[in-house]
C-alpha atoms as a PDB file:
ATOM      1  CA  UNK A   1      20.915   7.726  37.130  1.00  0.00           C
ATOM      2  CA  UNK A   2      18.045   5.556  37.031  1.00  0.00           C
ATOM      3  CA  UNK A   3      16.525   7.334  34.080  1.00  0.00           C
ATOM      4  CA  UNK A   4      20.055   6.319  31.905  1.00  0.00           C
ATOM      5  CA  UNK A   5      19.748   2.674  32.659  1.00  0.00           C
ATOM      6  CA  UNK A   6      16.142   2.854  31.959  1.00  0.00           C
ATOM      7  CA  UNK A   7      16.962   4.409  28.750  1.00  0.00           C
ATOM      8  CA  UNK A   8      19.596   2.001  27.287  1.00  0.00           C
ATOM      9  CA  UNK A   9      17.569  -0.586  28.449  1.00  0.00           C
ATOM     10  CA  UNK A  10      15.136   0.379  26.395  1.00  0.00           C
ATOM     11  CA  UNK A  11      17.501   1.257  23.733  1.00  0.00           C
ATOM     12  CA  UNK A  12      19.042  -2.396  24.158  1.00  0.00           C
ATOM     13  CA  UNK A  13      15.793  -4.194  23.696  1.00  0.00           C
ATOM     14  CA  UNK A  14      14.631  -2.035  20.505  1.00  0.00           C
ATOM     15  CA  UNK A  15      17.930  -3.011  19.205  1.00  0.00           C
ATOM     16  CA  UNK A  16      17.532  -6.850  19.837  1.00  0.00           C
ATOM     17  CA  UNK A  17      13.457  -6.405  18.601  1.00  0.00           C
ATOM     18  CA  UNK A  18      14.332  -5.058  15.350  1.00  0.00           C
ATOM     19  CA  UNK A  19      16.774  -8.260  14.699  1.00  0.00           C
ATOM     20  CA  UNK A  20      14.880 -11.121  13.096  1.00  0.00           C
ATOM     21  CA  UNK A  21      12.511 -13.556  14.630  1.00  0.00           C
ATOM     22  CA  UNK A  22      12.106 -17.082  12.825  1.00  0.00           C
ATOM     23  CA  UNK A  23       9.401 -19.926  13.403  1.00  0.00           C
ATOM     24  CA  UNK A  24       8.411 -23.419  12.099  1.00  0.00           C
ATOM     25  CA  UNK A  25       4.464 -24.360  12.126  1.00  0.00           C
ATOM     26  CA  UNK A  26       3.782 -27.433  11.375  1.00  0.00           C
ATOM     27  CA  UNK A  27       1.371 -27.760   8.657  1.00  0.00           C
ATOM     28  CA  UNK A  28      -0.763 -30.674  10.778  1.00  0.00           C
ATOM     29  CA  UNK A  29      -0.251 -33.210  13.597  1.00  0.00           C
ATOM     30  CA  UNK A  30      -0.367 -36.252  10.895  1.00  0.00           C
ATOM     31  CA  UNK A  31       2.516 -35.544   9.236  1.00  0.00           C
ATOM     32  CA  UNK A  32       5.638 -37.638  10.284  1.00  0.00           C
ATOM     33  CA  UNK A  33       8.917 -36.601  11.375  1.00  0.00           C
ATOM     34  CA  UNK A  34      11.525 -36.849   8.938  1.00  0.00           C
ATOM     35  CA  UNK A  35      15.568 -36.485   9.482  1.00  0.00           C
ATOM     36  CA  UNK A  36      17.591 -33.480   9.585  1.00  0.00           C
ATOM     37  CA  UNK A  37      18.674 -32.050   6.217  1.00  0.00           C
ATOM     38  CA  UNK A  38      22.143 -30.437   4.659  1.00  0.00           C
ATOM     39  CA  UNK A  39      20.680 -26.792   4.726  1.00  0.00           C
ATOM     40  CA  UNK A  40      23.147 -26.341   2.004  1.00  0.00           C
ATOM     41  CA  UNK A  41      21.056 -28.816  -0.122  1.00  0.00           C
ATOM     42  CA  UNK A  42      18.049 -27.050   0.431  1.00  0.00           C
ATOM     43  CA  UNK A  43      16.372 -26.052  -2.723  1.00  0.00           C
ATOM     44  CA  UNK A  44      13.898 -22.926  -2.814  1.00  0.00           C
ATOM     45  CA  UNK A  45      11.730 -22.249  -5.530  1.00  0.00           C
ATOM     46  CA  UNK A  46       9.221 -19.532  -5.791  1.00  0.00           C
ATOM     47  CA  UNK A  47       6.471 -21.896  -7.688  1.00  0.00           C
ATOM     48  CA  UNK A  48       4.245 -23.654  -5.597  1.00  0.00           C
ATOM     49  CA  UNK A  49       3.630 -26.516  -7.763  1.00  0.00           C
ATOM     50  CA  UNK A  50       7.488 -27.776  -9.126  1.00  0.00           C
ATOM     51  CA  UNK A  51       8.053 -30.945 -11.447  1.00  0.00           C
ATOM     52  CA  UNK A  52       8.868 -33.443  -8.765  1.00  0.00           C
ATOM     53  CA  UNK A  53       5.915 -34.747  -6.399  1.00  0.00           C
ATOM     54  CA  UNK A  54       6.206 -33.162  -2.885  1.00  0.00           C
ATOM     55  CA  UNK A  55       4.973 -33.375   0.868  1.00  0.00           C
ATOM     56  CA  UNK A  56       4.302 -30.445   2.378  1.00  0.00           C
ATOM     57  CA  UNK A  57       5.850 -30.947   6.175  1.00  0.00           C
ATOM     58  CA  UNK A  58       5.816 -27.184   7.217  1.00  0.00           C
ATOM     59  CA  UNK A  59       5.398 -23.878   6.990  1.00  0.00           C
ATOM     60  CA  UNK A  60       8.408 -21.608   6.995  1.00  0.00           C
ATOM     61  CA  UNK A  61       8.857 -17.518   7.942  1.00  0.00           C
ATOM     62  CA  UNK A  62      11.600 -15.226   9.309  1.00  0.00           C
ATOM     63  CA  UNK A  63      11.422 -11.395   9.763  1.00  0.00           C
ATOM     64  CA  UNK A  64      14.247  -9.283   9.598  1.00  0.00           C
ATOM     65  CA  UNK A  65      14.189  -5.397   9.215  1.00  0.00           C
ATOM     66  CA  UNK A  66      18.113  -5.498   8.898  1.00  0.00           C
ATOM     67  CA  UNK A  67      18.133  -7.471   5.729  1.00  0.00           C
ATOM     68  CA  UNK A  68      17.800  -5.333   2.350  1.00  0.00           C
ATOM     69  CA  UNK A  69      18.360  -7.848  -0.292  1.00  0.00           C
ATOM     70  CA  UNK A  70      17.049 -11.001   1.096  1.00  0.00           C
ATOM     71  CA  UNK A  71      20.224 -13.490   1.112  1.00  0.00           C
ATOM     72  CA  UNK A  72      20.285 -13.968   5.329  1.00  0.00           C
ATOM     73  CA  UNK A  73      16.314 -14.263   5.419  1.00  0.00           C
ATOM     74  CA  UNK A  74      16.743 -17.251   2.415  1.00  0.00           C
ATOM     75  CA  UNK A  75      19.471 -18.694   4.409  1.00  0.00           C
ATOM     76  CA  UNK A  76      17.229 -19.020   8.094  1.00  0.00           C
ATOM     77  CA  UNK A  77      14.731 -20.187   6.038  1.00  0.00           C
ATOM     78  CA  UNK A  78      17.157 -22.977   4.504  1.00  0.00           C
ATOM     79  CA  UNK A  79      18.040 -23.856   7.652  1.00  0.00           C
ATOM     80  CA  UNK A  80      14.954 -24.205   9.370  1.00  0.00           C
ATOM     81  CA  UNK A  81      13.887 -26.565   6.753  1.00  0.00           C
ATOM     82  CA  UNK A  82      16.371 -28.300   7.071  1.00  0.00           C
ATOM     83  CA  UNK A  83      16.105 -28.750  10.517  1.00  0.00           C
ATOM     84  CA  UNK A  84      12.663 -30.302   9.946  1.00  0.00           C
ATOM     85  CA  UNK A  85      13.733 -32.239   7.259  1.00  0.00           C
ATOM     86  CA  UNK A  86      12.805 -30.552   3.801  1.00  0.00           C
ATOM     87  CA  UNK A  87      14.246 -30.619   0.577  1.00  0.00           C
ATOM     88  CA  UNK A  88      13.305 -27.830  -0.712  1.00  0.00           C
ATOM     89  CA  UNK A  89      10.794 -24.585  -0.035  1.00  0.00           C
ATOM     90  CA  UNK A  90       8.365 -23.481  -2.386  1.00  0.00           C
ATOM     91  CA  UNK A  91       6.253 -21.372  -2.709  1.00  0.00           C
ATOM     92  CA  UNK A  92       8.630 -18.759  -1.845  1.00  0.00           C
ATOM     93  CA  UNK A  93       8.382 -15.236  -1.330  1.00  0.00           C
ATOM     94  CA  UNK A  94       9.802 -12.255  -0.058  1.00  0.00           C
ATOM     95  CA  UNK A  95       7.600  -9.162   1.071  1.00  0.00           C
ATOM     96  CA  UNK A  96       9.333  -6.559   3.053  1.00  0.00           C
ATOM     97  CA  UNK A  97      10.969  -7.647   6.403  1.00  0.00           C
ATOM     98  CA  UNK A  98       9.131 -11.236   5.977  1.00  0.00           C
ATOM     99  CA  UNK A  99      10.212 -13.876   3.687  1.00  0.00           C
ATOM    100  CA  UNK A 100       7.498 -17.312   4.139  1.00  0.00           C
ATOM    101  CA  UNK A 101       7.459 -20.272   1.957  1.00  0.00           C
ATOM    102  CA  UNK A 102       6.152 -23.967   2.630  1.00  0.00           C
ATOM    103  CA  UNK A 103       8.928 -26.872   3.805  1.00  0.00           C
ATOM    104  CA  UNK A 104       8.658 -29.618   1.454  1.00  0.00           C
ATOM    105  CA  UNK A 105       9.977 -33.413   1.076  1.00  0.00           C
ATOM    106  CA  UNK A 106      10.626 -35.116  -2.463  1.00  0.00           C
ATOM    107  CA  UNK A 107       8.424 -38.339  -2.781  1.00  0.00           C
END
């Protein structure tokens, strides 16, 4: 008996480990706070350098292994920024399971 709870214990925590896992890093302890964003308003753009002058607030990543195109990693990603305040992402990019790209705000 004990060896079937063990098992779908086990079975139950591979299940949740595989999900996806998402984090903010703040780039530095200088920068200042800045308001919650629309995560709908968001922008993400895969060039690092884009033609409106940016701050750089954060570092964004999720990793999902259940994700095969990429749309639910860009939308964690969206909303994470957003959460810190960031217009848009850039330096975007997707590489397997991970997706990463720096939170930035429009000067």
């Amino acid at each position: 008996m004990k060896f079937i709870y063990k098992t779908i214990f086990i079975l139950i925590l591979a299940t949740v480990l595989a999900g996806c896992a998402a984090s903010v890093a703040y780039l530095n302890d200088g920068i200042p706070k800045y308001p919650a964003t629309n995560a709908d308003s968001v922008k993400i753009y895969s060039e690092r350098k884009i033609d409106k002058e940016t701050i750089e607030i954060g570092y964004v990543s999720v990793h999902m292994t259940d994700d095969p195109n990429g749309d639910l990693m860009k939308e964690i990603l969206k909303k994470r920024a957003a959460e810190i305040g960031a217009d848009a992402i850039v330096n975007f990019q997707i590489m397997g399971p991970l997706a990463e790209g720096i939170a930035v705000k429009f000067k």
